[in-house]
Protein backbone atom coordinates (compact mmCIF):
# COMPACT_ATOMS: atom_id res chain seq x y z
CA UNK A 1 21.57 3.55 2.65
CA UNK A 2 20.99 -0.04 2.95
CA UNK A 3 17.72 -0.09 3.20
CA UNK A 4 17.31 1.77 0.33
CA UNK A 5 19.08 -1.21 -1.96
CA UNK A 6 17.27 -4.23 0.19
CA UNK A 7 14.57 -5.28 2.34
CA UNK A 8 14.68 -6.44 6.06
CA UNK A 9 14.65 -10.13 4.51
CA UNK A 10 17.73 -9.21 2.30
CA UNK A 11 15.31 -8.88 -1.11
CA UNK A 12 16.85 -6.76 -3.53
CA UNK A 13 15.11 -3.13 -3.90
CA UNK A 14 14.64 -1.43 -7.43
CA UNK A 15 17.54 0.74 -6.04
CA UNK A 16 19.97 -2.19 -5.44
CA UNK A 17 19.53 -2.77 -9.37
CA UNK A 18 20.30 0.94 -9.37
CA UNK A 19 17.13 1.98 -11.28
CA UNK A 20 17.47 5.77 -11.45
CA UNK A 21 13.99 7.20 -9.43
CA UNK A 22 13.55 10.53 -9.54
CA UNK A 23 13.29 12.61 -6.12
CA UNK A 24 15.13 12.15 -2.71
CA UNK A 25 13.65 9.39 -0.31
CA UNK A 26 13.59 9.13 3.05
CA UNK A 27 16.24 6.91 5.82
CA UNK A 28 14.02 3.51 4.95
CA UNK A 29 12.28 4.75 1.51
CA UNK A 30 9.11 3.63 3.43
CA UNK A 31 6.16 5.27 4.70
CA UNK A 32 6.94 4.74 7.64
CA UNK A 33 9.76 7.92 6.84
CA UNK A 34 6.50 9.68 8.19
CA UNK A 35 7.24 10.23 11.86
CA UNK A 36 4.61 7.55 13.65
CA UNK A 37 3.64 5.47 10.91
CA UNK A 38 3.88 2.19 12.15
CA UNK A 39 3.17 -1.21 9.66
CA UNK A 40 2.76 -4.73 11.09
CA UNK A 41 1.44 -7.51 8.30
CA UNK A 42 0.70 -11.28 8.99
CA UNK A 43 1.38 -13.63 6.92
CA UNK A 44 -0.18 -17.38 5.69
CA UNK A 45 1.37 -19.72 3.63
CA UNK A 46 0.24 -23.11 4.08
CA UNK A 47 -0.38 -26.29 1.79
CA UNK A 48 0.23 -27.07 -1.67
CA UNK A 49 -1.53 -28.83 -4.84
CA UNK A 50 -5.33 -29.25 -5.87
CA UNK A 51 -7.35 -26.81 -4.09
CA UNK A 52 -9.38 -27.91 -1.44
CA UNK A 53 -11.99 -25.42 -0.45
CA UNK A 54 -11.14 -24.43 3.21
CA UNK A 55 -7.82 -26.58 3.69
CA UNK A 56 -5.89 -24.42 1.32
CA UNK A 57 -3.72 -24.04 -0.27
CA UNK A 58 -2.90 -20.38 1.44
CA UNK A 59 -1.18 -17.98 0.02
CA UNK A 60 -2.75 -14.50 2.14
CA UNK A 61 -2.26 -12.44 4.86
CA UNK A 62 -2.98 -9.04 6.50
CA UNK A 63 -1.60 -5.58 6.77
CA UNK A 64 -1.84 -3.19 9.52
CA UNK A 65 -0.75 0.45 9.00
CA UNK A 66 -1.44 2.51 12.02
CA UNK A 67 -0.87 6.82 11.40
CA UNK A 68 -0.21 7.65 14.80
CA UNK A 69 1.22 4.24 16.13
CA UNK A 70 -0.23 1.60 18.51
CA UNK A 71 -0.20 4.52 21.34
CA UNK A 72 -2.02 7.53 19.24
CA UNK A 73 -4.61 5.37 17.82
CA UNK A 74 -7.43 6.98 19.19
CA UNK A 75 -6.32 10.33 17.85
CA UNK A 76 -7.58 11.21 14.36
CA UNK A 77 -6.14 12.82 11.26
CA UNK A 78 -7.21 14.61 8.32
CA UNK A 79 -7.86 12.86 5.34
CA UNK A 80 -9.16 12.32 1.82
CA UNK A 81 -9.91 9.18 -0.22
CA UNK A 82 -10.23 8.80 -4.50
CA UNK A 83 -10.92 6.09 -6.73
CA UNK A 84 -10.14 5.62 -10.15
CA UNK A 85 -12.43 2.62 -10.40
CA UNK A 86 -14.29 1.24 -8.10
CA UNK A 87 -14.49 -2.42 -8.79
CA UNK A 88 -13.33 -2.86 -4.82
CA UNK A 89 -13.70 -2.01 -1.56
CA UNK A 90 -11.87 0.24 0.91
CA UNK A 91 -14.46 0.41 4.01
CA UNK A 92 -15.37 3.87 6.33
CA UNK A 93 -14.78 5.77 2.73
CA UNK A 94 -18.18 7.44 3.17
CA UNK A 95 -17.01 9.06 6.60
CA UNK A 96 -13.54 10.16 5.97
CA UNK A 97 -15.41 11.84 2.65
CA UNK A 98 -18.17 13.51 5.31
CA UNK A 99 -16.08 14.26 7.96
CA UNK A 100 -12.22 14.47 6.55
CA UNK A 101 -11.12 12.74 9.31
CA UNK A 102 -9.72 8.93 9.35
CA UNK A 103 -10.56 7.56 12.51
CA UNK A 104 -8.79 4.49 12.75
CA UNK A 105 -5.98 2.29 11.65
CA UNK A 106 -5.96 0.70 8.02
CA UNK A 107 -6.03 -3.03 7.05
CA UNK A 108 -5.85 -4.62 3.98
CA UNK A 109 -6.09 -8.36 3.25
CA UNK A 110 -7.83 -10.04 0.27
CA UNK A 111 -11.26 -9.58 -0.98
CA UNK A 112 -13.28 -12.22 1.15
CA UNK A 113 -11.57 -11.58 4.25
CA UNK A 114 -12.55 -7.51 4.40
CA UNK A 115 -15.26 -7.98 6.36
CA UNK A 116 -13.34 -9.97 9.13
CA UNK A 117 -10.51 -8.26 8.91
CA UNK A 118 -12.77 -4.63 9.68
CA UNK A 119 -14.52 -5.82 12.49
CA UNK A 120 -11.33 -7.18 14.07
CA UNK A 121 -10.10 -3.46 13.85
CA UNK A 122 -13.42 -2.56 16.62
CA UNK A 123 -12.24 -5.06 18.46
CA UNK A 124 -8.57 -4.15 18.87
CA UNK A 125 -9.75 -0.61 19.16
CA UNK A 126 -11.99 -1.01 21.74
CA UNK A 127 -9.47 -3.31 24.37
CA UNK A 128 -6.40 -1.03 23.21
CA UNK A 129 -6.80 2.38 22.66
CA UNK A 130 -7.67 4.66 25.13
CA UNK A 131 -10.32 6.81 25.24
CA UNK A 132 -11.91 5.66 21.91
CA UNK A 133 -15.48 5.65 21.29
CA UNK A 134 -17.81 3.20 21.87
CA UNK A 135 -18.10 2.92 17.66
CA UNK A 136 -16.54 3.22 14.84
CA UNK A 137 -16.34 3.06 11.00
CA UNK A 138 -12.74 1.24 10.73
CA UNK A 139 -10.62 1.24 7.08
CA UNK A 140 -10.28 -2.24 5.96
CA UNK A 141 -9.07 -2.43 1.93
CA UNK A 142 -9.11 -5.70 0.31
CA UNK A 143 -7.79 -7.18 -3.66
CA UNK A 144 -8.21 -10.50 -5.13
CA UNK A 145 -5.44 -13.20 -4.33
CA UNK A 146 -7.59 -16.09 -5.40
CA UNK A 147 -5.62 -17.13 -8.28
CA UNK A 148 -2.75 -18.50 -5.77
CA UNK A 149 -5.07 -18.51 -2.89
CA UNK A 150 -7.69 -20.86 -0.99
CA UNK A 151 -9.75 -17.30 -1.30
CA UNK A 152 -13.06 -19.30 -0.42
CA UNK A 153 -11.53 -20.40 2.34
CA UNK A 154 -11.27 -17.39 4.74
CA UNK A 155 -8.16 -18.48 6.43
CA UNK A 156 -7.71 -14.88 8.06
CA UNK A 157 -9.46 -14.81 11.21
CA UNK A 158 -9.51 -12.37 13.85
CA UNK A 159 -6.36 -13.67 15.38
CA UNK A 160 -4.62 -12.76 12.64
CA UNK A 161 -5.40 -8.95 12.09
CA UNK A 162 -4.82 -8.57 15.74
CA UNK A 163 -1.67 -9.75 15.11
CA UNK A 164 -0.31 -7.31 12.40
CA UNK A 165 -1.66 -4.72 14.59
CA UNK A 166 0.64 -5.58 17.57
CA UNK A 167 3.18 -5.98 15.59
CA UNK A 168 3.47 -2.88 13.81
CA UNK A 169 6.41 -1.44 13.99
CA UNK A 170 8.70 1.94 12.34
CA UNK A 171 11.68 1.23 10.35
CA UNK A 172 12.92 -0.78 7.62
CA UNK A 173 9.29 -2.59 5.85
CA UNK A 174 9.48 -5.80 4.25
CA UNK A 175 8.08 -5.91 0.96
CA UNK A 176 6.87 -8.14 -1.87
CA UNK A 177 5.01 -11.67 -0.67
CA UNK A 178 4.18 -10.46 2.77
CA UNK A 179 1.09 -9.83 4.48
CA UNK A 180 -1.79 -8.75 2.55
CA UNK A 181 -0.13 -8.63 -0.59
CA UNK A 182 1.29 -12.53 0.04
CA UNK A 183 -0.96 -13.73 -3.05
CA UNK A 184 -0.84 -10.85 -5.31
CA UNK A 185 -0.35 -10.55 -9.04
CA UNK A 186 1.03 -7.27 -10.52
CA UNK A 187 1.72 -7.13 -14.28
CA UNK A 188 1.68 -11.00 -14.45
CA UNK A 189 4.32 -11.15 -12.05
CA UNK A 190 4.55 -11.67 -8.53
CA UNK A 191 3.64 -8.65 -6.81
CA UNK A 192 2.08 -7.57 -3.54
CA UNK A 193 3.54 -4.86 -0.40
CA UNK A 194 5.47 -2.05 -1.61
CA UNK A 195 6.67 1.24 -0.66
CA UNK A 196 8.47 4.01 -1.38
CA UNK A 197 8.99 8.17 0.30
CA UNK A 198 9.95 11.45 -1.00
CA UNK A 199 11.53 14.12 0.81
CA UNK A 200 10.38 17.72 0.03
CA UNK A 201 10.84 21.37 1.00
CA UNK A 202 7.53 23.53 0.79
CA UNK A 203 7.40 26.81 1.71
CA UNK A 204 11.22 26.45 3.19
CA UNK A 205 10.16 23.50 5.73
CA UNK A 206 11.34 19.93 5.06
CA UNK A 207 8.33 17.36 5.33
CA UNK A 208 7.57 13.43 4.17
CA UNK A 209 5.47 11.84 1.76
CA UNK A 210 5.46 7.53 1.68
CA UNK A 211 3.59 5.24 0.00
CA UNK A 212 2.53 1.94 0.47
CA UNK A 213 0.80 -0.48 -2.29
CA UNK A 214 -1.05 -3.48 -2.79
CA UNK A 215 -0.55 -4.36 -5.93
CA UNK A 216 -2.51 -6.55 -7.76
CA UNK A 217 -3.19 -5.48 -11.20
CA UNK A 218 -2.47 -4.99 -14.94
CA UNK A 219 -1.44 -6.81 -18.26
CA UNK A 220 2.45 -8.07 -19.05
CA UNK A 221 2.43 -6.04 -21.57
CA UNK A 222 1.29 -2.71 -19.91
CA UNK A 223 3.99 -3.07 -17.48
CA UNK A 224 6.47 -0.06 -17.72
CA UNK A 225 9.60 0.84 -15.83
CA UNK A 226 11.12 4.43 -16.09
CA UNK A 227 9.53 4.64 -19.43
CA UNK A 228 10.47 1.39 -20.86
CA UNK A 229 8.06 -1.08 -22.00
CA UNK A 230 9.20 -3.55 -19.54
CA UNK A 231 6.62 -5.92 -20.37
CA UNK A 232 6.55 -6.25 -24.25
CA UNK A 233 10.12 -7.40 -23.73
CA UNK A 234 9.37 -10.13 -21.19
CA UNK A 235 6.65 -12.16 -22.17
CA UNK A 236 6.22 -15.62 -20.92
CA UNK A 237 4.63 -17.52 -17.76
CA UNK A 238 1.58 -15.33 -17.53
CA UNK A 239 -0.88 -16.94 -14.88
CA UNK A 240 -3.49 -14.71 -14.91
CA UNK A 241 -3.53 -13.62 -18.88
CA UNK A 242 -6.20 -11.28 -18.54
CA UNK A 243 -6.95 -6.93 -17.62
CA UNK A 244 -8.22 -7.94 -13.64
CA UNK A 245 -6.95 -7.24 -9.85
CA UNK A 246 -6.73 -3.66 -8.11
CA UNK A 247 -4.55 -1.60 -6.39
CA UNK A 248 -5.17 -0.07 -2.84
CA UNK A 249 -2.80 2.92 -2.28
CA UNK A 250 -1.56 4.80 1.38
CA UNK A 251 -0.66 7.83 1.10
CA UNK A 252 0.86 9.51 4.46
CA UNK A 253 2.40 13.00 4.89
CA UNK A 254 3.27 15.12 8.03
CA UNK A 255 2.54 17.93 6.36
CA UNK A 256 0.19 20.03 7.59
CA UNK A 257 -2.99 19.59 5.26
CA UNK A 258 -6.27 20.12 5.24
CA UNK A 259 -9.21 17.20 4.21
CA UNK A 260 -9.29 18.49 0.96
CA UNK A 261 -5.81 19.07 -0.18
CA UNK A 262 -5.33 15.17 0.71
CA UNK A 263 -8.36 14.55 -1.01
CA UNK A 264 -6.14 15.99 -3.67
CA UNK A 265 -3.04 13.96 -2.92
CA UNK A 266 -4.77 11.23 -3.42
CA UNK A 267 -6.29 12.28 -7.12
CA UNK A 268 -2.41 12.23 -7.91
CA UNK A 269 -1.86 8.41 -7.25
CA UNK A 270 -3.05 7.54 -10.68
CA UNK A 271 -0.16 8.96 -12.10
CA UNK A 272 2.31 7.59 -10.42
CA UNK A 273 -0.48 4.32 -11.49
CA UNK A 274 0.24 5.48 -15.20
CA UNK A 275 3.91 5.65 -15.24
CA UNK A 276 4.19 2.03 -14.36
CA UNK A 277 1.59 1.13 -17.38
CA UNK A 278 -1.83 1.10 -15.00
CA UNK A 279 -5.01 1.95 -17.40
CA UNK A 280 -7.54 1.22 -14.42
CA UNK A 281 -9.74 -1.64 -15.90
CA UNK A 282 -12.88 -1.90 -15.89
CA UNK A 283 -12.41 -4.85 -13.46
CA UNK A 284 -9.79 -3.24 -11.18
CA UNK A 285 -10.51 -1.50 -8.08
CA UNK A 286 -7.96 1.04 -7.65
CA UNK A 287 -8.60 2.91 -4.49
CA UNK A 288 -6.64 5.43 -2.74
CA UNK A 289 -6.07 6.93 0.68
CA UNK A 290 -4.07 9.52 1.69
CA UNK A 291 -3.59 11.32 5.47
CA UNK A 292 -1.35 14.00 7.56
CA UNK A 293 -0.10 12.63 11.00
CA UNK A 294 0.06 16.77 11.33
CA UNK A 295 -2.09 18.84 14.00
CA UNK A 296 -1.90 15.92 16.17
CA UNK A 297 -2.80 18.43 19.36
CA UNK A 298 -5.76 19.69 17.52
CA UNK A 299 -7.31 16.34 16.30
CA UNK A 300 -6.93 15.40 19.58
CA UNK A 301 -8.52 17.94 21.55
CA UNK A 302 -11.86 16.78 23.05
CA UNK A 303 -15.56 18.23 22.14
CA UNK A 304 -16.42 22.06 22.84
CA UNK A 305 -12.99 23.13 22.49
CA UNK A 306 -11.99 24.69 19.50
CA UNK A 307 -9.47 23.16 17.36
CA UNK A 308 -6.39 25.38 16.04
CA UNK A 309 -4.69 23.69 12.78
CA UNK A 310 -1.66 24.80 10.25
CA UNK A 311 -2.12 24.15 7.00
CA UNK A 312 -0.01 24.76 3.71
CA UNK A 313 -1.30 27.25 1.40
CA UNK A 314 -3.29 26.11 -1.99
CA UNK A 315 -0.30 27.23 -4.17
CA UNK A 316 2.46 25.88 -2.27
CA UNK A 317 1.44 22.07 -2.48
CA UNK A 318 3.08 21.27 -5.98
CA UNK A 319 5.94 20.05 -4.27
CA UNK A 320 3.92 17.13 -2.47
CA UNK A 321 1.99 16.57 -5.64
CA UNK A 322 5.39 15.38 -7.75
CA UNK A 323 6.13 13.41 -4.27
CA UNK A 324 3.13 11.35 -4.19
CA UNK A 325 3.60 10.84 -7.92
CA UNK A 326 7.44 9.84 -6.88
CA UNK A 327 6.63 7.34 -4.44
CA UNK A 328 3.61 5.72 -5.63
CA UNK A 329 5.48 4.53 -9.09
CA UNK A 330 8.42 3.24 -7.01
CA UNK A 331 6.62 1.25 -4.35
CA UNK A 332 4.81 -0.41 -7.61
CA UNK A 333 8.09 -1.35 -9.09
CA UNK A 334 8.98 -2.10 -5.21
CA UNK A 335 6.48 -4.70 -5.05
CA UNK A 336 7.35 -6.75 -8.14
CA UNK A 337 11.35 -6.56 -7.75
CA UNK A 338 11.67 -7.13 -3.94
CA UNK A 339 9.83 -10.60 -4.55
CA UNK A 340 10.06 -14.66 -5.70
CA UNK A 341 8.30 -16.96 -7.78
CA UNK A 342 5.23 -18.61 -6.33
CA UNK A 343 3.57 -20.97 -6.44
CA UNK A 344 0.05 -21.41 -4.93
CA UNK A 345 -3.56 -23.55 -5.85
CA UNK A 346 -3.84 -25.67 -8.08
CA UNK A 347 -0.31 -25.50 -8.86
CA UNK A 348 -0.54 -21.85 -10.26
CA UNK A 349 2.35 -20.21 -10.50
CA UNK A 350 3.52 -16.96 -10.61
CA UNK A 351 6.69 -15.59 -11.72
CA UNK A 352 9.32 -13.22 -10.16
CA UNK A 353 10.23 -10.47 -12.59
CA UNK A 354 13.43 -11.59 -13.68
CA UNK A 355 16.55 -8.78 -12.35
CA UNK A 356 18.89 -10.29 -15.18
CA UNK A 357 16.46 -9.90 -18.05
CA UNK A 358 14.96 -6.70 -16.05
CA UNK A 359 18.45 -5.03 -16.36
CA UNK A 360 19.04 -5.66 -19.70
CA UNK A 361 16.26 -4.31 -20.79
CA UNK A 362 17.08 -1.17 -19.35
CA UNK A 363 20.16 -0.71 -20.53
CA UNK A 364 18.70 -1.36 -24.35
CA UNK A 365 16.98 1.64 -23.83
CA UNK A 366 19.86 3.98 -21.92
CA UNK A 367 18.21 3.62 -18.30
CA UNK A 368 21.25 2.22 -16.39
């Protein structure tokens, strides 16, 4: 499918270089392949030159990913959270961990704009969705874009978040230099958005897995695609030169799982992490989410009635382990070959990993 090969913007996909992934995706190799994931980002580029401290330049954003859709917000699912290391911040953690339940939609922006970006969240909640509660502990994820960015600045107001929230959408998702992930470093190259699904049979039923990344992390020479050592190969250009940045991960399934069995999804993202190189520095937050858009008439039924849920059984959920696993590793490489050079403060500037080079590469080592 098209989509599969390039992004709504016409940026080639890993699978237009025909990079052989493992596993089946879905119609947009997207999480929003989950049936009413919607994804909305906004995103700020302004200025150029010496940094001035709240003039720019910008080089940020926000993304909105909504598990349900603008009309089901109010209605919960299950879910389960993991970090590898916690240099970061991924807010509402400690209730989806108490309760298994996310409660809200998910934002993620840069590091000094979490705050803003979670309270806008209440805000849209409370003058959108219907019957919601008069509180709430909304998801709002964050990495560090300040090496391209005005990050002092807090150029992402409330405005902003609202936006990405009204506009998400289904479909085809762009990826790369868009929304949150507009300043982002992955591997020394330009990185930022990117997902990736899976399509799996468990138990003889056909259900979804997608993935969605902010990636902002790693050393060139950690960087690994399909097994090759990408990274030792390409040297050159580094901006950032050193073992810092994080990675926030969505996981989102409509299969039918219970709090801890995505609690256990999640647990799984660091492989997918390893297979593109990821160590988890000491100075990287890598924090993961997954949820199942499944039971929808359950999580929605109101106090005092009892709740009646399906739910895979314990030794039936390999399948959506090697799916999560699947995904996360190609929305990585997603994020870094769906994207351009740029440049950003102070004249920083980060590269584009290179398709021609990329290619060749692979073929050195049999991967075409």
């Amino acid at each position: 499918m098209k989509s599969h090969h390039v992004t709504p913007a016409g940026r080639t996909r890993a699978r237009g270089l025909k990079l052989p992934f493992a596993g089946e995706p879905g119609e947009n190799n997207a999480i929003t392949d989950v049936a009413g994931v919607e994804l909305g980002t906004t995103t700020l580029i302004s200025g150029e030159g010496k940094l001035v401290v709240g003039q720019g330049p910008v080089r940020t954003g926000v993304t909105a990913l909504l598990p349900r859709g603008r009309g089901k917000a109010q209605i919960p699912c299950a879910a389960g959270f993991y970090a590898l290391n916690g240099n970061g911040e991924m807010t509402g953690t400690i209730w989806i961990e108490e309760s298994g339940e996310l409660q809200t939609p998910i934002a993620i922006t840069n590091t000094n704009s979490c705050g803003i970006v979670r309270d806008a969240i209440s805000q849209w909640l409370g003058r959108t969705a219907s019957n919601v509660q008069d509180w709430g502990l909304p998801v709002a994820a964050e990495t560090y874009d300040g090496d391209l960015n005005d990050i002092n600045g807090f150029h992402v107001k409330t405005e902003h978040v609202i936006e990405a929230l009204e506009s998400a959408r289904g479909g085809p998702v762009e990826q790369g230099s868009v929304g949150g992930g507009t300043g982002m470093i992955c591997y020394d190259f330009k990185g930022g958005n990117g997902t990736a699904s899976r399509l799996v049979r468990v138990a003889g039923r056909s259900y979804t897995v997608g993935a969605f990344v902010q990636s902002n992390f790693g050393q060139r020479p950690e960087c690994t695609i399909l097994g090759v050592p990408v990274g030792r190969h390409l040297p050159g250009d580094e901006l950032r030169g050193k073992p810092s940045g994080s990675i926030i991960v969505i996981i989102a399934t409509d299969a039918p799982l219970e709090a801890h069995q995505l609690k256990r999804l999640a647990r799984r993202v660091p492989i997918g992490l390893a297979r593109t190189g990821g160590i988890g520095h000491n100075s990287s937050g890598d924090i993961f989410l997954a949820f199942s858009s499944a039971n929808e008439a359950a999580f929605a039924a109101k106090r005092g009635e009892l709740r009646r849920l399906e739910a895979i059984a314990t030794g039936d959920i390999d399948p959506l382990f090697t799916a999560t696993i699947e995904a996360t590793e190609e929305a990585i490489i997603d994020s870094m070959i769906a994207n351009e050079t740029m440049v950003g403060r102070d004249g920083n500037r980060s590269i584009a990993l290179p398709h021609d080079r990329l290619i060749d590469v692979m073929r050195k080592y049999g991967r075409m």
